[in-house]
C-alpha atoms as a PDB file:
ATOM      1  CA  UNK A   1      24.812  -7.123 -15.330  1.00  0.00           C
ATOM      2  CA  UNK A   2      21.627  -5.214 -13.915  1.00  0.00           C
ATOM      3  CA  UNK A   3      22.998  -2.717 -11.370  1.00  0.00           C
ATOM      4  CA  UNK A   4      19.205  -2.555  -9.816  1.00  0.00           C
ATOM      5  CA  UNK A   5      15.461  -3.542 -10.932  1.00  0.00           C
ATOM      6  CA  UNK A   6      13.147  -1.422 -10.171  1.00  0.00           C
ATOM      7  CA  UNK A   7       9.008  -2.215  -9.746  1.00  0.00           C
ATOM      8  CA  UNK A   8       5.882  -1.172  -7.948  1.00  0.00           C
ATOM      9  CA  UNK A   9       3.196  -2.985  -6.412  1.00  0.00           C
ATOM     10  CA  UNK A  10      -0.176  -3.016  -5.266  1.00  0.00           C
ATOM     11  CA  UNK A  11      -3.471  -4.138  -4.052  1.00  0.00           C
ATOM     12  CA  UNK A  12      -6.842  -4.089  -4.673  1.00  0.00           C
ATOM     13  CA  UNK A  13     -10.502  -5.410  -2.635  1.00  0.00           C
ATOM     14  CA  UNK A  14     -13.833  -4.003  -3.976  1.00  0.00           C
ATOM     15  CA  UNK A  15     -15.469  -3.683  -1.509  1.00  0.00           C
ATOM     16  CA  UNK A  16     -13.067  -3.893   1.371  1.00  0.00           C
ATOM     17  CA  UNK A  17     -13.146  -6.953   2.362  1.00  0.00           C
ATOM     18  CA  UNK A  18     -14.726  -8.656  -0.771  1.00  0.00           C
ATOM     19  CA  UNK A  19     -13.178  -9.595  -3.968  1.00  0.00           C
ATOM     20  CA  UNK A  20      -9.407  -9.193  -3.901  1.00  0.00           C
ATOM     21  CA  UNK A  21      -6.666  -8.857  -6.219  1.00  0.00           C
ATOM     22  CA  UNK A  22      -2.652  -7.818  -6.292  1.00  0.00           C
ATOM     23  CA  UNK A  23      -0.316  -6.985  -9.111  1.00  0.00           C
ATOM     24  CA  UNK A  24       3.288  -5.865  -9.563  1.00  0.00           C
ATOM     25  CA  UNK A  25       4.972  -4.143 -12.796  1.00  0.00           C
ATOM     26  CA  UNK A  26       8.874  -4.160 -13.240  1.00  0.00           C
ATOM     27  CA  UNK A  27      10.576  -1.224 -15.160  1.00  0.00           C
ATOM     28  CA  UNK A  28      12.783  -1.642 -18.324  1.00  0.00           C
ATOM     29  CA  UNK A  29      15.935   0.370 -18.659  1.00  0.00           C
ATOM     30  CA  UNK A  30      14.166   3.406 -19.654  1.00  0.00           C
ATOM     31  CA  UNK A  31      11.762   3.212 -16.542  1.00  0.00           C
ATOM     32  CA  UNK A  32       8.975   2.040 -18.494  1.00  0.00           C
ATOM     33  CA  UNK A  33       6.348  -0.347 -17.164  1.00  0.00           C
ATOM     34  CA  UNK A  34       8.208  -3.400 -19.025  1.00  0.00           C
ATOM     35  CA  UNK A  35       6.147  -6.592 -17.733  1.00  0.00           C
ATOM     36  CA  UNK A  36       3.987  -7.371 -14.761  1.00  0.00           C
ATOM     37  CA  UNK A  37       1.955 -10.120 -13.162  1.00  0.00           C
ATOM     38  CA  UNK A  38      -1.582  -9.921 -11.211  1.00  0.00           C
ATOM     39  CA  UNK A  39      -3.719 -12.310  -8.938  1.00  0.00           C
ATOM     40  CA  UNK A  40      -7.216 -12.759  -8.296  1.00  0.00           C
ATOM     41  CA  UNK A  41      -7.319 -13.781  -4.244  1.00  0.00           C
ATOM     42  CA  UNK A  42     -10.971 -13.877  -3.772  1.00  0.00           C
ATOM     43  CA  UNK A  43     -12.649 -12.948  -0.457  1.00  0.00           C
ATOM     44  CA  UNK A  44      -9.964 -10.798   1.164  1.00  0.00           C
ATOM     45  CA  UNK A  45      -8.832  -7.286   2.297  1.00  0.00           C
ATOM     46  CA  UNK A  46      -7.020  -4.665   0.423  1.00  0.00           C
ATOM     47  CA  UNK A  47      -3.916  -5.176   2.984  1.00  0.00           C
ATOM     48  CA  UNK A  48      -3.979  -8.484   2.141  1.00  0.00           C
ATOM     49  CA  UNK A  49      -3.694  -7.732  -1.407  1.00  0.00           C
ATOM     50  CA  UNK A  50      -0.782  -5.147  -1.206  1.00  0.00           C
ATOM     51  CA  UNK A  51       1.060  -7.518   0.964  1.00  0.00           C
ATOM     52  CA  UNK A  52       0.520 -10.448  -1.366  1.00  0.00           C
ATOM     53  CA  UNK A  53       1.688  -8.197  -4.265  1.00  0.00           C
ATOM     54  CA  UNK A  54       5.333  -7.989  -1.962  1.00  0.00           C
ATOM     55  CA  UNK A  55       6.158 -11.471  -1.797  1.00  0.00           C
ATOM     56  CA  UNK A  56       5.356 -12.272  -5.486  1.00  0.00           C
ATOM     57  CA  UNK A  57       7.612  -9.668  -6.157  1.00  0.00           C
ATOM     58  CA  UNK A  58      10.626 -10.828  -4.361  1.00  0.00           C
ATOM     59  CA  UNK A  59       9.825 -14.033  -5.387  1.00  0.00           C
ATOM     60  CA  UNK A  60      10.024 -12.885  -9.034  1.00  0.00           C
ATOM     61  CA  UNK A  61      12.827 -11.173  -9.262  1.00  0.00           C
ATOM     62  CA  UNK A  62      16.634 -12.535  -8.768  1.00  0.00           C
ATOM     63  CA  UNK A  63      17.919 -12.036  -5.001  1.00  0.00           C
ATOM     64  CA  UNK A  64      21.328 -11.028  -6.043  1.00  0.00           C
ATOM     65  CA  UNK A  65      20.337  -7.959  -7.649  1.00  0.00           C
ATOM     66  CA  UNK A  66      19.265  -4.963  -5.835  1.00  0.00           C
ATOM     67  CA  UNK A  67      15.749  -4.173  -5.860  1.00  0.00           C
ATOM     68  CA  UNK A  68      13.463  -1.352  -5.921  1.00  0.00           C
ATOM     69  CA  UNK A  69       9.786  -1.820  -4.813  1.00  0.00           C
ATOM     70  CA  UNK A  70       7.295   1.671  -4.928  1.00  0.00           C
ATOM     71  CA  UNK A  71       4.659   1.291  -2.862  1.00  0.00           C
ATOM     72  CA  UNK A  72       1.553   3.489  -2.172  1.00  0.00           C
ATOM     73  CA  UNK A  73       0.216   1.556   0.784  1.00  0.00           C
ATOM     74  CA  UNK A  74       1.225   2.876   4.220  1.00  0.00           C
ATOM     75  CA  UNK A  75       0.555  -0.441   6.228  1.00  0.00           C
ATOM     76  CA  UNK A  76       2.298  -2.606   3.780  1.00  0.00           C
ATOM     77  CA  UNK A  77       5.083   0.007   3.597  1.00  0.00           C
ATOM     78  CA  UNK A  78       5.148   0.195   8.054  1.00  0.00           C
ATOM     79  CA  UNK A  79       4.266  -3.610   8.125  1.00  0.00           C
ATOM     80  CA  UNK A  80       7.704  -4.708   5.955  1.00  0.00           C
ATOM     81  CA  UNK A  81       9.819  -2.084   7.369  1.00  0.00           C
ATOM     82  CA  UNK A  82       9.612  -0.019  10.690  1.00  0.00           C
ATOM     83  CA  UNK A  83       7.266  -2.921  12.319  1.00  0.00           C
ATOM     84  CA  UNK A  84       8.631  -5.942  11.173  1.00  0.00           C
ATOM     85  CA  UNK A  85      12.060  -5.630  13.364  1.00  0.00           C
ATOM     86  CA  UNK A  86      10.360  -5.119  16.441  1.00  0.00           C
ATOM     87  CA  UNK A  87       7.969  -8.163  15.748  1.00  0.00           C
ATOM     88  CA  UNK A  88      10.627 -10.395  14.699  1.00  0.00           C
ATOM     89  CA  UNK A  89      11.891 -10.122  18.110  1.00  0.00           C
ATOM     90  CA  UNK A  90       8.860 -10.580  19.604  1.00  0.00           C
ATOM     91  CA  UNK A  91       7.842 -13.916  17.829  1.00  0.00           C
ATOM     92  CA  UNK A  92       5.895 -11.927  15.052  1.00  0.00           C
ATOM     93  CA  UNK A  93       3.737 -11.011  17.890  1.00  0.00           C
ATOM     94  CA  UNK A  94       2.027  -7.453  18.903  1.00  0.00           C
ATOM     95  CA  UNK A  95       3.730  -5.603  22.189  1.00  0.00           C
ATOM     96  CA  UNK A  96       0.576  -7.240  24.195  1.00  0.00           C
ATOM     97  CA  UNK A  97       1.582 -10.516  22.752  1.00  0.00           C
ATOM     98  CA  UNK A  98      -1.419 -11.359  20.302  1.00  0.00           C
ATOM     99  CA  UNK A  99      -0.155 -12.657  16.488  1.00  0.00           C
ATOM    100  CA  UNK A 100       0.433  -9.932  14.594  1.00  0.00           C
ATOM    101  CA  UNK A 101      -2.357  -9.419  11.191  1.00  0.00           C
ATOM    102  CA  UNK A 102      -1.889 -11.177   8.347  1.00  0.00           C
ATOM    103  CA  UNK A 103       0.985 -12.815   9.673  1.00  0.00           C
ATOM    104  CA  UNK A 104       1.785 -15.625   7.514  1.00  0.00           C
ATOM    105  CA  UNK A 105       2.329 -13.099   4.386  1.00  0.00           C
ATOM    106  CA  UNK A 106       4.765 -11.084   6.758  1.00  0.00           C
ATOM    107  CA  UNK A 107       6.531 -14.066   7.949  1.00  0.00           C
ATOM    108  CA  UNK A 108       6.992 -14.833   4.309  1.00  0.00           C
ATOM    109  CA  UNK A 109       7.908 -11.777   3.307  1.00  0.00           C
ATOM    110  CA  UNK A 110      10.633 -11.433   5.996  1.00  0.00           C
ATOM    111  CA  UNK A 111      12.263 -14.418   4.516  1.00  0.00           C
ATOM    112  CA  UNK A 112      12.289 -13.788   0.795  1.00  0.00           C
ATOM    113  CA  UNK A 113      14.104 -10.135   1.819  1.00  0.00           C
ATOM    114  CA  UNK A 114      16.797 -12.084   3.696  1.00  0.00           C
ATOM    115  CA  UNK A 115      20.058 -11.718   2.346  1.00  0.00           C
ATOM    116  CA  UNK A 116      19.150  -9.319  -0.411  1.00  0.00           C
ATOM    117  CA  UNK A 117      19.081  -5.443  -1.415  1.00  0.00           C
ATOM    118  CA  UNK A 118      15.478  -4.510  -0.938  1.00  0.00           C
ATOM    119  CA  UNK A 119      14.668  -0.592  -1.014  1.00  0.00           C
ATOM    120  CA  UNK A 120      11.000   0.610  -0.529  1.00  0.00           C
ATOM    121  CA  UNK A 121      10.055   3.660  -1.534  1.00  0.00           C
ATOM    122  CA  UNK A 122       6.692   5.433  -0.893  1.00  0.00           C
ATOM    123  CA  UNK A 123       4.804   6.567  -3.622  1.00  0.00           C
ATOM    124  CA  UNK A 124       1.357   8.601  -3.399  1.00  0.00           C
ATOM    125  CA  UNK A 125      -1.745   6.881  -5.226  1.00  0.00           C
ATOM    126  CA  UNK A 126      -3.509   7.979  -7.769  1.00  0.00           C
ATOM    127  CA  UNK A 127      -2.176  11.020  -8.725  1.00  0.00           C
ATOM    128  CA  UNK A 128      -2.527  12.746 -12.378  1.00  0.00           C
ATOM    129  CA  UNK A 129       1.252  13.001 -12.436  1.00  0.00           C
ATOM    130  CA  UNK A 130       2.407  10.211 -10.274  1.00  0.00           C
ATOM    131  CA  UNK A 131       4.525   7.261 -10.740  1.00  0.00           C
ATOM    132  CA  UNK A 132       3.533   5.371 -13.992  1.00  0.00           C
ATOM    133  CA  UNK A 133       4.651   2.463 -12.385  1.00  0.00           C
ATOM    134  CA  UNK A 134       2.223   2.546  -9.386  1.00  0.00           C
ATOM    135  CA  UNK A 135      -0.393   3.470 -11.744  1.00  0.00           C
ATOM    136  CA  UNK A 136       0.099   0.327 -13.805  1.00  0.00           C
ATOM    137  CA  UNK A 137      -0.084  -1.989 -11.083  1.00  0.00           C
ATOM    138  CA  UNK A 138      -3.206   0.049  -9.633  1.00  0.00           C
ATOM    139  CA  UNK A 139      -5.107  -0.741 -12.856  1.00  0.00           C
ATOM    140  CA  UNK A 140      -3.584  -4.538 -12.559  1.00  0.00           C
ATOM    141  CA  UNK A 141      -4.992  -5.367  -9.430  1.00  0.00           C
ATOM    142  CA  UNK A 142      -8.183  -3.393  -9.867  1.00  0.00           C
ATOM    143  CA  UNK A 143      -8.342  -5.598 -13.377  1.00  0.00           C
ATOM    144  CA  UNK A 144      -7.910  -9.240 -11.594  1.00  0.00           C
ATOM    145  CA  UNK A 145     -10.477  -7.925  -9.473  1.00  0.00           C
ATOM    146  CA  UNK A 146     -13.007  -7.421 -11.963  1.00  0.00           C
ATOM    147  CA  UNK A 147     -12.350 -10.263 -14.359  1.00  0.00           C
ATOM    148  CA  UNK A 148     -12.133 -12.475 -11.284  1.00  0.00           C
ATOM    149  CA  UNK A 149      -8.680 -13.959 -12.223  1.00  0.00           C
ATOM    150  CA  UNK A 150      -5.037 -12.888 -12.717  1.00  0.00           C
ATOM    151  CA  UNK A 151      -2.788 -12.066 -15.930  1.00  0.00           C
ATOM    152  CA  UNK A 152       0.578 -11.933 -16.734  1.00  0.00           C
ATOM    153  CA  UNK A 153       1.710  -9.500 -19.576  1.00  0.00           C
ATOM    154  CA  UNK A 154       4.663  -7.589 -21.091  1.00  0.00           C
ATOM    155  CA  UNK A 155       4.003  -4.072 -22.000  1.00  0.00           C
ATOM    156  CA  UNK A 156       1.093  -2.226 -21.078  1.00  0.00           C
ATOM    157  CA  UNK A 157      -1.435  -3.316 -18.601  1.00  0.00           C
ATOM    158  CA  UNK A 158      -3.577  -6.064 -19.936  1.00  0.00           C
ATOM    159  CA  UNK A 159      -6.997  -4.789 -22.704  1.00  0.00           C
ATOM    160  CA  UNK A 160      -9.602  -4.274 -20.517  1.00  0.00           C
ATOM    161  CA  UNK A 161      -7.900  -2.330 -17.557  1.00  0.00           C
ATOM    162  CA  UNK A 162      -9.129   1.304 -17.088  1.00  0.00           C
ATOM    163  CA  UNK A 163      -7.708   4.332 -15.806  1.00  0.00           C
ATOM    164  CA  UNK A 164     -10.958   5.205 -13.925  1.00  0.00           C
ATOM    165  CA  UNK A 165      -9.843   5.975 -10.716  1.00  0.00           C
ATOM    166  CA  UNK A 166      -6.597   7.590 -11.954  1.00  0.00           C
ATOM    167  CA  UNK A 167      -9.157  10.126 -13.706  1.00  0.00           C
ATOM    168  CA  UNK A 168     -11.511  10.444 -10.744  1.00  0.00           C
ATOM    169  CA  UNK A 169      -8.526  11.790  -9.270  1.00  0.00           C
ATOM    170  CA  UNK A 170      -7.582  14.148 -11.781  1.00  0.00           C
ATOM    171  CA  UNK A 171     -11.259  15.405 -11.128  1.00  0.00           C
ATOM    172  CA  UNK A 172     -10.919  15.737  -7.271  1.00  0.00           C
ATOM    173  CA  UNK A 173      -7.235  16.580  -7.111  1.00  0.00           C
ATOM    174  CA  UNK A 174      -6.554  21.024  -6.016  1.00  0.00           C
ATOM    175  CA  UNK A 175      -4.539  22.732  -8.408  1.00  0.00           C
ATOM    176  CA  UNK A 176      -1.205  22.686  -8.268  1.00  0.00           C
ATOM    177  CA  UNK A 177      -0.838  19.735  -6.014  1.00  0.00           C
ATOM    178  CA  UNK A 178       2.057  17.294  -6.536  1.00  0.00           C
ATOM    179  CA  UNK A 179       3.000  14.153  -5.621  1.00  0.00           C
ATOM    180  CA  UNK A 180       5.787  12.618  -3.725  1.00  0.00           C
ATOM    181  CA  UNK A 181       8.614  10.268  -4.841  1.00  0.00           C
ATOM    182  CA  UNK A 182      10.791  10.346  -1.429  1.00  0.00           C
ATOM    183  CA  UNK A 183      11.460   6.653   0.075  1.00  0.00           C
ATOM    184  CA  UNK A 184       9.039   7.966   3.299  1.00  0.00           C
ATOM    185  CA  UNK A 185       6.525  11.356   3.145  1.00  0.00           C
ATOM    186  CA  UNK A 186       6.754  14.104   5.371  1.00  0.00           C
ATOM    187  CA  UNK A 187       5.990  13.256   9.060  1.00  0.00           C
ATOM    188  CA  UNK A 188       5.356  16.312   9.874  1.00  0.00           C
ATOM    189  CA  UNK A 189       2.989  17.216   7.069  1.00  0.00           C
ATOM    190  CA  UNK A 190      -0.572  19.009   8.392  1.00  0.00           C
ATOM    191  CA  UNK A 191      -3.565  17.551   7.963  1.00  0.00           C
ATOM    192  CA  UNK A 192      -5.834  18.168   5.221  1.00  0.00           C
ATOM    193  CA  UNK A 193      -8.461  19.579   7.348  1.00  0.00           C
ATOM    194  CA  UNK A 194     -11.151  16.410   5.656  1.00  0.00           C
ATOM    195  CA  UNK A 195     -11.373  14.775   8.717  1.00  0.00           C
ATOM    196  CA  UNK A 196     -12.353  18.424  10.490  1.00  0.00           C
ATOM    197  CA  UNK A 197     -11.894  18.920  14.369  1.00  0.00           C
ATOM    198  CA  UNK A 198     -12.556  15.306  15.653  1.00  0.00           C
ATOM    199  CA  UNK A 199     -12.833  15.016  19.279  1.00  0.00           C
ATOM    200  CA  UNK A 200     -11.064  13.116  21.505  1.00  0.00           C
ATOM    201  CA  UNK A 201     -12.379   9.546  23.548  1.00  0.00           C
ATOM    202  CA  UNK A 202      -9.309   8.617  25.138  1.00  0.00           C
ATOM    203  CA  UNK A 203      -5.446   8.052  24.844  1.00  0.00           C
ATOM    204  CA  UNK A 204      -4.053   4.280  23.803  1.00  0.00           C
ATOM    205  CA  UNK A 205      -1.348   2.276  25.191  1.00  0.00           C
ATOM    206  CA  UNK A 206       0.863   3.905  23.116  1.00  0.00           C
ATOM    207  CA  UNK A 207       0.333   7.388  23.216  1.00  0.00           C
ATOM    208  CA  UNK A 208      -1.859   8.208  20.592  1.00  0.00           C
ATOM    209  CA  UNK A 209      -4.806  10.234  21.275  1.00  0.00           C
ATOM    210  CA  UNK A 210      -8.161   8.026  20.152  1.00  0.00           C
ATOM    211  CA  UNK A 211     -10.431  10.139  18.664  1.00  0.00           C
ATOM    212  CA  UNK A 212     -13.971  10.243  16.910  1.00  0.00           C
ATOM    213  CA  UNK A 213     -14.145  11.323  13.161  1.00  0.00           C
ATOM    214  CA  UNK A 214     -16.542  13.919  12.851  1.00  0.00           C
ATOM    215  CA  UNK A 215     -16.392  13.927   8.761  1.00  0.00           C
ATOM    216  CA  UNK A 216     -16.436  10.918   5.848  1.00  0.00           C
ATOM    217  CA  UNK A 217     -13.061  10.996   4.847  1.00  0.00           C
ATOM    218  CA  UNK A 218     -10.651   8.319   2.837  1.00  0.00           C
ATOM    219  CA  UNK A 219      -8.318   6.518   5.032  1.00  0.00           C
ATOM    220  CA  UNK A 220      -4.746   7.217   4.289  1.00  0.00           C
ATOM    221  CA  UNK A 221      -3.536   3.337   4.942  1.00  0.00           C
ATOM    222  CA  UNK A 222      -6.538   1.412   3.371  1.00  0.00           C
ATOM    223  CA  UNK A 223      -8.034   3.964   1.532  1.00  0.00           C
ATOM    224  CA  UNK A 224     -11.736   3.101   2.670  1.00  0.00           C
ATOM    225  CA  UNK A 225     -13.691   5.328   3.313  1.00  0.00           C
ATOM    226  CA  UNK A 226     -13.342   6.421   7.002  1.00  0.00           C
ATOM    227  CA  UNK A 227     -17.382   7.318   8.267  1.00  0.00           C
ATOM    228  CA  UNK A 228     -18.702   9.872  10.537  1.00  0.00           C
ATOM    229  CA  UNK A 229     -18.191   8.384  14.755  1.00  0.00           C
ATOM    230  CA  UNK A 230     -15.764   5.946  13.964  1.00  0.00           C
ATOM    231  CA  UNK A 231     -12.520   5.635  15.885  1.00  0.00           C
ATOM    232  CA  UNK A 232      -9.284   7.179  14.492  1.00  0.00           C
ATOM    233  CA  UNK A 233      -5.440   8.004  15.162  1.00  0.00           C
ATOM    234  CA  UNK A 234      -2.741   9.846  13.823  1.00  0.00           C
ATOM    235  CA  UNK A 235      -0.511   7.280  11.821  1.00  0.00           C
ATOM    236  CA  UNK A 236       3.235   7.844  11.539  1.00  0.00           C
ATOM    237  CA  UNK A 237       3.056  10.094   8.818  1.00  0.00           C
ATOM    238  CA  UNK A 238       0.628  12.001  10.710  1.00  0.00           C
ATOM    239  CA  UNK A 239      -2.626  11.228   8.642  1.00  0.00           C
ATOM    240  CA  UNK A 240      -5.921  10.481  10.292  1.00  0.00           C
ATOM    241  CA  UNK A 241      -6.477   6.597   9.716  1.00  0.00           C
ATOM    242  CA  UNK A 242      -8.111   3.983  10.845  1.00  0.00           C
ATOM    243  CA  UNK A 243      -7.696   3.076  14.749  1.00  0.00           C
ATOM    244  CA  UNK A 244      -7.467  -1.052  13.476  1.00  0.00           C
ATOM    245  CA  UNK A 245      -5.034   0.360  10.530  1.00  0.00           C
ATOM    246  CA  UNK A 246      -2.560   1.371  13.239  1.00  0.00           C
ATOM    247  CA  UNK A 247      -1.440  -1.424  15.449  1.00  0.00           C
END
């Protein structure tokens, strides 16, 4: 009997929206990337993408053994856990009463992690030492992207995938930076300084000061590039993001 399965997911739109793709990888008993499935979406968003890559998941694996699911994505990672209670209650609805995104794949998702052991745990992207798991599913999605359809493989990610962006990163990332493996990062972490000394255009419903970004930065939830005047908040984790990437 499997005391607990462990796998990673993720999500992939090139741009974002455009072309869109998920994956997931499972681990064998060593921790090993031991099989995995992708899926070519078409026209979609990267959230879309990481959600989708959830529900296959769960659908994949057997509900009466405890699961482990590594994530990288911040809004799929809020979206399935700290929002989803609160929404439930509300009729998967916002606090001003307007359907919450991508609903349907929530909804869904809600269901398939009734009645089961689900544990997420939050894993950073693209990181020279980071979890192989997450890596393999990175490459995945990117791959169904690119080839415009999905795959299903044992092993190694199928011939063709690259480890581009892993070694972009490896190009970009500071010395002696390391990557985390806890189930949620820091909230108190500082911020990286990328997104400089943005200035403030108002406070939103819920407290969070509205700001304009003042530097081209990535954004921690979608990873898109955020550009110079747009509109940004602190997330939970207290990165600079998107102000449509934080409900």
């Amino acid at each position: 009997m499997v005391d607990r399965v462990i796998g990673a997911t993720d999500g992939a739109a090139q741009p974002n929206p455009g072309p869109a793709g998920w994956a997931w990888v499972l681990a064998d008993a060593d921790g090993a990337p031991s099989r995995g499935e992708s899926g070519y979406l078409g026209e979609s968003t990267n959230n879309v993408g990481e959600l989708t890559a959830v529900a296959q998941l769960l659908q994949t694996t057997d509900p009466s053994v405890p699961l482990e699911i590594r994530i990288d994505s911040q809004y799929a990672l809020n979206a399935v856990t700290q929002w989803l209670p609160k929404q439930r209650q509300r009729g998967y609805k916002t606090a001003k009463g307007d359907p919450i995104k991508n609903r349907d794949l929530i909804v869904h998702i809600d269901e398939l992690l009734a009645n089961r052991e689900v544990t997420f745990t939050w894993v950073r992207a693209h990181q020279v030492d980071g979890d192989v798991l997450n890596a393999h599913a990175d490459r995945a999605a990117e791959q169904a992207v690119r080839d415009r359809q999905g795959h299903s493989w044992t092993g190694s990610v199928p011939t063709g995938a690259t480890a581009a962006r892993t070694e972009r990163s490896a190009a970009q990332q500071s010395p002696g930076s390391t990557r985390s493996n806890s189930s949620m990062p820091q909230r108190n972490r500082k911020d990286s300084g990328k997104s400089g000394n943005p200035g403030s255009v108002g406070r939103r419903s819920d407290g969070r000061y509205l700001v304009e970004a003042r530097h081209e930065h990535p954004c921690d939830t979608c990873r898109t590039p955020i550009l110079v005047g747009s509109h940004i908040v602190r997330d939970d984790f207290g990165q600079w993001v998107h102000a449509e990437c934080q409900p």
